[in-house]
PDB file of N, CA and C in Angstrom:
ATOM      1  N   UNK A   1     -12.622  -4.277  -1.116  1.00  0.00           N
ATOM      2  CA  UNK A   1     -11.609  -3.591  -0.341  1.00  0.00           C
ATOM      3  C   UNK A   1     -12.082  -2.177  -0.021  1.00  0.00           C
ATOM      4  N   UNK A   2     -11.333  -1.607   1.286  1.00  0.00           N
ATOM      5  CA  UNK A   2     -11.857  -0.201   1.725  1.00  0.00           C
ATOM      6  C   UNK A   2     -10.875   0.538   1.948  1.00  0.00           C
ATOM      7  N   UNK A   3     -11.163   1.887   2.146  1.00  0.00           N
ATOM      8  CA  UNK A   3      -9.738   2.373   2.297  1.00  0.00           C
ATOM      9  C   UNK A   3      -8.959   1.895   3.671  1.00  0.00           C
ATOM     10  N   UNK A   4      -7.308   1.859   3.710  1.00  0.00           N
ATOM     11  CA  UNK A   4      -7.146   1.713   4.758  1.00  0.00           C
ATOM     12  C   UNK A   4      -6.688   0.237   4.933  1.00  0.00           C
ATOM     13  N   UNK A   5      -7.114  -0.487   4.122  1.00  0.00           N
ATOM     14  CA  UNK A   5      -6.791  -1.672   3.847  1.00  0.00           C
ATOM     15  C   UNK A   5      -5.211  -2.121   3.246  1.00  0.00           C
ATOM     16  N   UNK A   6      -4.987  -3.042   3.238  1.00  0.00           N
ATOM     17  CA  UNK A   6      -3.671  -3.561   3.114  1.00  0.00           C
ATOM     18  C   UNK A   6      -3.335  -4.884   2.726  1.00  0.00           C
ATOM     19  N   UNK A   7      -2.104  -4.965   2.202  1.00  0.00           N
ATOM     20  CA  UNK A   7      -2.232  -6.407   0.956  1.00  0.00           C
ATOM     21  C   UNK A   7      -1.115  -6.598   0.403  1.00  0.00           C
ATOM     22  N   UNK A   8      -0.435  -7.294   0.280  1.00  0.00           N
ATOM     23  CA  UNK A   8       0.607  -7.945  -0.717  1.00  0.00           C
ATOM     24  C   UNK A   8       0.664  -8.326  -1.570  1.00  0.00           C
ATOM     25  N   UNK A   9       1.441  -8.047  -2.759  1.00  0.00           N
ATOM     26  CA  UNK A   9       0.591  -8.919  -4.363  1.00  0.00           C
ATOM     27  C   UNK A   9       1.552 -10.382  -3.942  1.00  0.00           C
ATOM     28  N   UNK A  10       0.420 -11.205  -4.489  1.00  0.00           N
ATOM     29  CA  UNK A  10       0.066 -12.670  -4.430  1.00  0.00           C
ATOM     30  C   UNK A  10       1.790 -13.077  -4.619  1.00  0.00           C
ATOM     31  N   UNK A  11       2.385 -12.297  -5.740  1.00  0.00           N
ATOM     32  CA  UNK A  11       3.829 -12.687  -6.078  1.00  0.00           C
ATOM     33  C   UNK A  11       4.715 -12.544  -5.506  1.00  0.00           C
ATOM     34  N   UNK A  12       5.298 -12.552  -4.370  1.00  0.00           N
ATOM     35  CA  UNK A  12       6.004 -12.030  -3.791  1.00  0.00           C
ATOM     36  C   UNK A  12       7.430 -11.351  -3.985  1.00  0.00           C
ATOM     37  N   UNK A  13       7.811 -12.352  -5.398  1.00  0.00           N
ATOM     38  CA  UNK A  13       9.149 -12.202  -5.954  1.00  0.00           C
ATOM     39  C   UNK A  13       9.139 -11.291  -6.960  1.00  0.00           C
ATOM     40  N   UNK A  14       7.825 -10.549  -6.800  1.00  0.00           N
ATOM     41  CA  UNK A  14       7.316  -9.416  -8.194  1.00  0.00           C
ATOM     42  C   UNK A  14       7.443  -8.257  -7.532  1.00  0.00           C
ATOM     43  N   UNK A  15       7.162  -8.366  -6.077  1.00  0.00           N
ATOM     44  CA  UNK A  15       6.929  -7.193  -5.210  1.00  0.00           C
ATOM     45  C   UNK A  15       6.744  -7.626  -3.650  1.00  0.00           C
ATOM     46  N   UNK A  16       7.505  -7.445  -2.923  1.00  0.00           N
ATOM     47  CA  UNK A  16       7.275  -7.750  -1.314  1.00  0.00           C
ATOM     48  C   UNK A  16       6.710  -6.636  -0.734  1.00  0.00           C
ATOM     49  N   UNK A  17       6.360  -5.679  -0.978  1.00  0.00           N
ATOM     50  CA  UNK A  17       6.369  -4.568  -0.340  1.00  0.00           C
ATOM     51  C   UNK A  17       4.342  -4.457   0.116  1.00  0.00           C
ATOM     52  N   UNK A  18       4.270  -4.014   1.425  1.00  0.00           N
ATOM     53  CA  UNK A  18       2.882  -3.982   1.716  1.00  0.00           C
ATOM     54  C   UNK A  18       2.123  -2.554   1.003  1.00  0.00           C
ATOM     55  N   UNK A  19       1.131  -2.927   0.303  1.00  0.00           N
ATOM     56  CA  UNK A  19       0.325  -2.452  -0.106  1.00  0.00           C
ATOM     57  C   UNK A  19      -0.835  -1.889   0.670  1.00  0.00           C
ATOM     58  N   UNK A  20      -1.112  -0.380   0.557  1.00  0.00           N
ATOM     59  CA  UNK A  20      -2.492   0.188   1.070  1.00  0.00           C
ATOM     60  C   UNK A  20      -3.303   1.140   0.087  1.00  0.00           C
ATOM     61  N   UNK A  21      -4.755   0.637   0.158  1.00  0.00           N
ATOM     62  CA  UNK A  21      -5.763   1.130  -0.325  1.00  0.00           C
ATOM     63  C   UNK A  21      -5.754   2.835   0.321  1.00  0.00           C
ATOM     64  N   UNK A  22      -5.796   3.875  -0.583  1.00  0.00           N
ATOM     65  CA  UNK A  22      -5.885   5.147   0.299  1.00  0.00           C
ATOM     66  C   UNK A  22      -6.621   6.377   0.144  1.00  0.00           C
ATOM     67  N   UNK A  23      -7.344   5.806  -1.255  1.00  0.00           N
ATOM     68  CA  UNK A  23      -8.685   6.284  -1.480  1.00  0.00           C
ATOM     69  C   UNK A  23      -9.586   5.555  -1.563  1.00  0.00           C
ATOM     70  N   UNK A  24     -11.228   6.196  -1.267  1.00  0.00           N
ATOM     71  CA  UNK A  24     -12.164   5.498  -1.363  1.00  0.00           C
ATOM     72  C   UNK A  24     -12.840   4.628  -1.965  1.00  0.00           C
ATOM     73  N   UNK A  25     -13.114   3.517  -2.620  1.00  0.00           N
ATOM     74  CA  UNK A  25     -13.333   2.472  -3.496  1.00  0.00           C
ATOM     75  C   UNK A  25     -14.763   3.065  -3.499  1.00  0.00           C
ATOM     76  N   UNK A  26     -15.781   2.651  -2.594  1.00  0.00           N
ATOM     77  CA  UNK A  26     -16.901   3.260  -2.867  1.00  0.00           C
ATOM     78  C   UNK A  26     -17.049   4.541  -3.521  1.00  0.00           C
ATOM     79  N   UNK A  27     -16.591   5.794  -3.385  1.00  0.00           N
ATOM     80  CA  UNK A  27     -16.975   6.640  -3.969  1.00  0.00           C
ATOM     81  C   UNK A  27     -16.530   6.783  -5.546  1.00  0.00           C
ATOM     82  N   UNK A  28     -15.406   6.191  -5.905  1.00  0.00           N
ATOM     83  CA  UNK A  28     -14.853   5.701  -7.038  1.00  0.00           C
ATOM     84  C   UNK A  28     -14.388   4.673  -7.470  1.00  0.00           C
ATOM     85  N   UNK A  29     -15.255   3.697  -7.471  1.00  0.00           N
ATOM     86  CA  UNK A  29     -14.467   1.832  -7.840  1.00  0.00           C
ATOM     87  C   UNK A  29     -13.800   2.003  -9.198  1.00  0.00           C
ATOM     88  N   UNK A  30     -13.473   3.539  -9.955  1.00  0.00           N
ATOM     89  CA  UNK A  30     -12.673   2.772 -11.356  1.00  0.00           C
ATOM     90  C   UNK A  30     -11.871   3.420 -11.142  1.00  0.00           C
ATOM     91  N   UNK A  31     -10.766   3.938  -9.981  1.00  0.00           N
ATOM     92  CA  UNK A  31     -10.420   4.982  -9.823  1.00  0.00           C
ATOM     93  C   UNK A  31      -9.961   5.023  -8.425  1.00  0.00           C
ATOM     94  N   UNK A  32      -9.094   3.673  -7.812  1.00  0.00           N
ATOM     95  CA  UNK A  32      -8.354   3.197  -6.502  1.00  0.00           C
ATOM     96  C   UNK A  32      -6.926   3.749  -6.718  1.00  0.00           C
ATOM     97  N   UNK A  33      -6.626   4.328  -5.390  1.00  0.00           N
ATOM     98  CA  UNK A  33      -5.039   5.073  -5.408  1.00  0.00           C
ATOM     99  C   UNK A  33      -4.440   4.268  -4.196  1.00  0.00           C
ATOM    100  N   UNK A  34      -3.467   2.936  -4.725  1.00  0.00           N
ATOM    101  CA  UNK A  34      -2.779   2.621  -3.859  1.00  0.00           C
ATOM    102  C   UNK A  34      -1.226   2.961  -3.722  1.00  0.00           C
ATOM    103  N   UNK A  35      -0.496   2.978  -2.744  1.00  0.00           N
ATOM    104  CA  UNK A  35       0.795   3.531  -2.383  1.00  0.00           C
ATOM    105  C   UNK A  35       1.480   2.015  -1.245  1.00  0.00           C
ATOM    106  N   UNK A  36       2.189   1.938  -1.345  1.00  0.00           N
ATOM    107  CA  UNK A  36       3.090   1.218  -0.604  1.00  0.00           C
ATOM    108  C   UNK A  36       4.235   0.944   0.617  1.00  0.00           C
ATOM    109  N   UNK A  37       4.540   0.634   1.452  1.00  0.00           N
ATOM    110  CA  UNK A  37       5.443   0.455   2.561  1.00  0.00           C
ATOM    111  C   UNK A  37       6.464   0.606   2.064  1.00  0.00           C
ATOM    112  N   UNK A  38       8.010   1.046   2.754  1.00  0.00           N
ATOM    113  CA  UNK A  38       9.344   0.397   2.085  1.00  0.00           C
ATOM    114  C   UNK A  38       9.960   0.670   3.659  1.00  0.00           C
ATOM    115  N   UNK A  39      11.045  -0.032   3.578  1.00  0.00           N
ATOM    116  CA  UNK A  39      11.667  -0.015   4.556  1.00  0.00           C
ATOM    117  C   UNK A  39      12.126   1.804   4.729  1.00  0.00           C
ATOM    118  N   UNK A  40      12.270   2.540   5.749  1.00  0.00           N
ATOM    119  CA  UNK A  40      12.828   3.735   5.535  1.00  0.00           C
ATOM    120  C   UNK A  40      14.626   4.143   5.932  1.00  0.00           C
ATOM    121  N   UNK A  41      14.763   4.576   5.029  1.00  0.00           N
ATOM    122  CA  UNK A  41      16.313   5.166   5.107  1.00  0.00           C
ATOM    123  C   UNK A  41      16.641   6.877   4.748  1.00  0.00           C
ATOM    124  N   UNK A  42      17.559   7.221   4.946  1.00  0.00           N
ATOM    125  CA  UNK A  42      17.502   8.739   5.077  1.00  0.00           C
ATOM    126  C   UNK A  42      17.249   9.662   3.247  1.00  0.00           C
ATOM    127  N   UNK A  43      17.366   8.815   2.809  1.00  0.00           N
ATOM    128  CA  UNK A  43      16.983   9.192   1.223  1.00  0.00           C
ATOM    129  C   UNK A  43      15.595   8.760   0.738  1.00  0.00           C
ATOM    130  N   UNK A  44      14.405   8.465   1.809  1.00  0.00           N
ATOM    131  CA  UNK A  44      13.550   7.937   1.491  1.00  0.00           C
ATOM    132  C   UNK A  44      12.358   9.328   1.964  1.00  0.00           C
ATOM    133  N   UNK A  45      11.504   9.308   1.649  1.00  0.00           N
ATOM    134  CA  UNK A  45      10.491  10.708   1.591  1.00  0.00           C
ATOM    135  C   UNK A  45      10.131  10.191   3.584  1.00  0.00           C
ATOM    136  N   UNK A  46      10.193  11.312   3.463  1.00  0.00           N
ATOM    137  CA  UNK A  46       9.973  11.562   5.321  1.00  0.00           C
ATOM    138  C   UNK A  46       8.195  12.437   5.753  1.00  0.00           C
ATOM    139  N   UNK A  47       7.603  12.096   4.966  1.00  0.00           N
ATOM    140  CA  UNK A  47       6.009  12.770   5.141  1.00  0.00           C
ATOM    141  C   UNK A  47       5.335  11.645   5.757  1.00  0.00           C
ATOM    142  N   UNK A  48       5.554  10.510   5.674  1.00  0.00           N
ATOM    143  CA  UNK A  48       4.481   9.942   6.456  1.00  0.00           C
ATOM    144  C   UNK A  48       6.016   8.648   6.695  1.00  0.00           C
ATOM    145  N   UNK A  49       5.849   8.275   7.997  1.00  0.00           N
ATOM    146  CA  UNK A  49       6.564   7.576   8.863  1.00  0.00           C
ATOM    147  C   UNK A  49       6.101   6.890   9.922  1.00  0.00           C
ATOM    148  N   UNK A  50       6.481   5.403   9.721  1.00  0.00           N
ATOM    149  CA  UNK A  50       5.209   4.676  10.750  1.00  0.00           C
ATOM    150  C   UNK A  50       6.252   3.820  11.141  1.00  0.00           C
ATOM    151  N   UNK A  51       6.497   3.530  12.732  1.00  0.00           N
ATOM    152  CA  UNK A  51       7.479   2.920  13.952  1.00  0.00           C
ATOM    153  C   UNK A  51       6.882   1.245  13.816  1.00  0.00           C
ATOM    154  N   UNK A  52       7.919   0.584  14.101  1.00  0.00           N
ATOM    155  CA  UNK A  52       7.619  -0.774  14.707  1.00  0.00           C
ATOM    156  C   UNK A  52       6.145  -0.504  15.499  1.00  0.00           C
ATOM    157  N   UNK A  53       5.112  -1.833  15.664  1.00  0.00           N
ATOM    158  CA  UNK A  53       4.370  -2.035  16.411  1.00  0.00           C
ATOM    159  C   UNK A  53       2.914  -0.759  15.675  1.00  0.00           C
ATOM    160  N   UNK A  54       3.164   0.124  15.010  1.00  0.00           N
ATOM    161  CA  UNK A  54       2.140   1.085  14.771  1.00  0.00           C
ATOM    162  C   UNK A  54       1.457   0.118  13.654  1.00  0.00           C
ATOM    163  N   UNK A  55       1.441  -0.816  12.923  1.00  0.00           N
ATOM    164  CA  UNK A  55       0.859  -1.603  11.713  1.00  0.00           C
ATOM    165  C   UNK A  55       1.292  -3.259  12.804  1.00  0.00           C
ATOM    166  N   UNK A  56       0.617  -3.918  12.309  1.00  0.00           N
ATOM    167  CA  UNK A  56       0.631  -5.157  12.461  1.00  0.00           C
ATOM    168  C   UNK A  56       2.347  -5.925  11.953  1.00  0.00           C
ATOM    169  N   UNK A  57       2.047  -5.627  10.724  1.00  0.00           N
ATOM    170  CA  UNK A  57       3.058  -5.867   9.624  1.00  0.00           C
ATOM    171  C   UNK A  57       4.509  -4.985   9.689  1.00  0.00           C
ATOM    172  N   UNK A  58       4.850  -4.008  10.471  1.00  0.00           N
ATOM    173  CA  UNK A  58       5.815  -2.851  10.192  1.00  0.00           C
ATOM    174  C   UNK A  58       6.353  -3.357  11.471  1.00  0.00           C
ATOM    175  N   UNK A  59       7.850  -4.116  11.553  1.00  0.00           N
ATOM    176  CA  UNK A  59       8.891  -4.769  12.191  1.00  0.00           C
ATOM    177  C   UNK A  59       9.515  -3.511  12.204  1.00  0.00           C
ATOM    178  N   UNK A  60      10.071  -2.530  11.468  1.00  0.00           N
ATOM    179  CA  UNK A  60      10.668  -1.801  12.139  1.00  0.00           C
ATOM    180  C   UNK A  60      10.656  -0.282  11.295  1.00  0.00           C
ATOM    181  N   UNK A  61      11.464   0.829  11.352  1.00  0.00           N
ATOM    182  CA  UNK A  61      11.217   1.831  11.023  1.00  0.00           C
ATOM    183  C   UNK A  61      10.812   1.992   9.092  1.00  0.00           C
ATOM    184  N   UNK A  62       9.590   2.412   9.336  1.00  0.00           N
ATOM    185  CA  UNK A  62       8.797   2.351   7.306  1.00  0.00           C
ATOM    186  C   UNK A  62       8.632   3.586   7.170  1.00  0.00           C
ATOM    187  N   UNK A  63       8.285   3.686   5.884  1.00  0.00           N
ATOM    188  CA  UNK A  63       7.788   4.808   5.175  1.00  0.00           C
ATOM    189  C   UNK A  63       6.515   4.524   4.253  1.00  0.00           C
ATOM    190  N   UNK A  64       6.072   5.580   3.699  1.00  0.00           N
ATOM    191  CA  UNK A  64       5.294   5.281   2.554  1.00  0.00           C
ATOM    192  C   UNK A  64       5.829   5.805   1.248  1.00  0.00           C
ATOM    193  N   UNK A  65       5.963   4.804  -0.172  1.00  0.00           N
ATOM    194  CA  UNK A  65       6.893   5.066  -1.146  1.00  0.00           C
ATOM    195  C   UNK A  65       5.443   5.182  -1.498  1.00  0.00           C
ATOM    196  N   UNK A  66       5.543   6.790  -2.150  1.00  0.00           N
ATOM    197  CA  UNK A  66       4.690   7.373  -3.093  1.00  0.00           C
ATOM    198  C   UNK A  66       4.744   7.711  -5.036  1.00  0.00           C
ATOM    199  N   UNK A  67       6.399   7.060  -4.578  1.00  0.00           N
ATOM    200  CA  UNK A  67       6.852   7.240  -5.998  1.00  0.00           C
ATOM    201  C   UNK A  67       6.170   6.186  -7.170  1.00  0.00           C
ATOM    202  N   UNK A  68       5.724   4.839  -6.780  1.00  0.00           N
ATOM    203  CA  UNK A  68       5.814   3.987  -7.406  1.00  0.00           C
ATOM    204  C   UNK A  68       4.454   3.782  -7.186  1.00  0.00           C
ATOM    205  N   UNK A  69       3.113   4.980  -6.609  1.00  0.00           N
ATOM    206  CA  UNK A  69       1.359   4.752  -6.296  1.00  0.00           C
ATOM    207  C   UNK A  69       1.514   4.291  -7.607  1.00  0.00           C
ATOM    208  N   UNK A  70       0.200   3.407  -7.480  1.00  0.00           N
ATOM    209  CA  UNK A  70      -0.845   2.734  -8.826  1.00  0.00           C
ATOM    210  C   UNK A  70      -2.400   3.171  -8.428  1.00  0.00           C
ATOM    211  N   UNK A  71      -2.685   3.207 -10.002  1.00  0.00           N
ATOM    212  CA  UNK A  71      -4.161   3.604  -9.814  1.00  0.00           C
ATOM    213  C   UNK A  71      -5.033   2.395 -10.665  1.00  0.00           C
ATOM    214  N   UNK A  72      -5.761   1.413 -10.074  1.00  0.00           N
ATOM    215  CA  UNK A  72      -6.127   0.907 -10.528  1.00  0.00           C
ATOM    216  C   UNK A  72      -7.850   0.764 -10.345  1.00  0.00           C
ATOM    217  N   UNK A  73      -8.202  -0.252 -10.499  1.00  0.00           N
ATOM    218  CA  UNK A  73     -10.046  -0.404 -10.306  1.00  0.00           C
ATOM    219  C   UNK A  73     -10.185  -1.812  -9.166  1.00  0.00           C
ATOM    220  N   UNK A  74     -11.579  -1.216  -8.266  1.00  0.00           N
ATOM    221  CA  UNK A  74     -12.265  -2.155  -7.268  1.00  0.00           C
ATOM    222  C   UNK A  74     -12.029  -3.332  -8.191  1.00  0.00           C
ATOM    223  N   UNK A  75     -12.543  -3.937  -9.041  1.00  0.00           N
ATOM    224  CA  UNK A  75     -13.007  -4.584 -10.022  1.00  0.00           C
ATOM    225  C   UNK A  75     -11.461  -5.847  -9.842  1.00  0.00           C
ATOM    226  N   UNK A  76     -10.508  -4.884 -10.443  1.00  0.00           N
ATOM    227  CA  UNK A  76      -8.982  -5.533 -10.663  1.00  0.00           C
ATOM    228  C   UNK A  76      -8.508  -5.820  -9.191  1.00  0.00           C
ATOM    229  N   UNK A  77      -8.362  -4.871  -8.075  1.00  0.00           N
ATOM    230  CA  UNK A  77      -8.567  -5.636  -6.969  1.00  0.00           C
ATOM    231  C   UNK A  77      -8.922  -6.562  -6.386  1.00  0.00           C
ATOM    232  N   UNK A  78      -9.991  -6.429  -6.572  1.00  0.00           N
ATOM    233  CA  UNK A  78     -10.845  -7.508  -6.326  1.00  0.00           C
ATOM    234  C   UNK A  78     -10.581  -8.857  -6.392  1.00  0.00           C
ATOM    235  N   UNK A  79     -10.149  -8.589  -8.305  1.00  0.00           N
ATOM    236  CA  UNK A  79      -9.597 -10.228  -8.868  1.00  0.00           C
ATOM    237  C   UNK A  79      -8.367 -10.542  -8.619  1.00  0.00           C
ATOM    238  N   UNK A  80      -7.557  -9.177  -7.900  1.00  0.00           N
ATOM    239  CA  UNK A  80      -6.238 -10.001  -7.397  1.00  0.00           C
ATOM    240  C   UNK A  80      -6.355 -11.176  -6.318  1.00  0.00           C
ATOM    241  N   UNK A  81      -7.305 -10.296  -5.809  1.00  0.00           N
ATOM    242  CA  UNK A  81      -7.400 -10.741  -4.461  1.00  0.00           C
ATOM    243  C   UNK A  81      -8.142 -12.281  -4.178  1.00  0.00           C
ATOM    244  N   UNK A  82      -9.284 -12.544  -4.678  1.00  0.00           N
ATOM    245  CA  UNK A  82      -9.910 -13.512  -5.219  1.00  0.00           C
ATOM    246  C   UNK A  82      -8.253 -15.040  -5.998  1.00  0.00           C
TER     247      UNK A  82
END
């Protein structure tokens, strides 16, 4: 995975929410900072805001929930993904 990338965990009923890679894996594979989509509403952090049609995946007005980033490893990625 690279930055910029994007993903859903496999479970859906664990977590629906789209997932993005948003630091560099190469420069640090033990040491990935991912952050997540949520639908946006007026109590939701307003710094980064992305419209219908701007993502593939983003039907209608999102945000990025920074509250709930994970930091995990290329490695564990990897094997989600796999």
């Amino acid at each position: 995975m690279e930055a910029g990338d994007t993903f859903y965990l496999p479970d859906k009923s664990a977590d629906g929410h789209l997932w993005i890679v948003v630091s560099d894996p190469g420069r640090n594979p033990n040491r990935v900072l991912l952050v997540s989509m949520t639908s946006y509403d007026v109590s939701k952090e307003v710094a980064c805001l992305i419209d219908a049609g701007e993502h593939p995946k983003v039907i209608h007005k999102t945000c990025i929930s920074y509250k709930p980033a994970r930091q995990t490893s290329l490695e564990n990625l990897d094997r989600l993904r796999d």
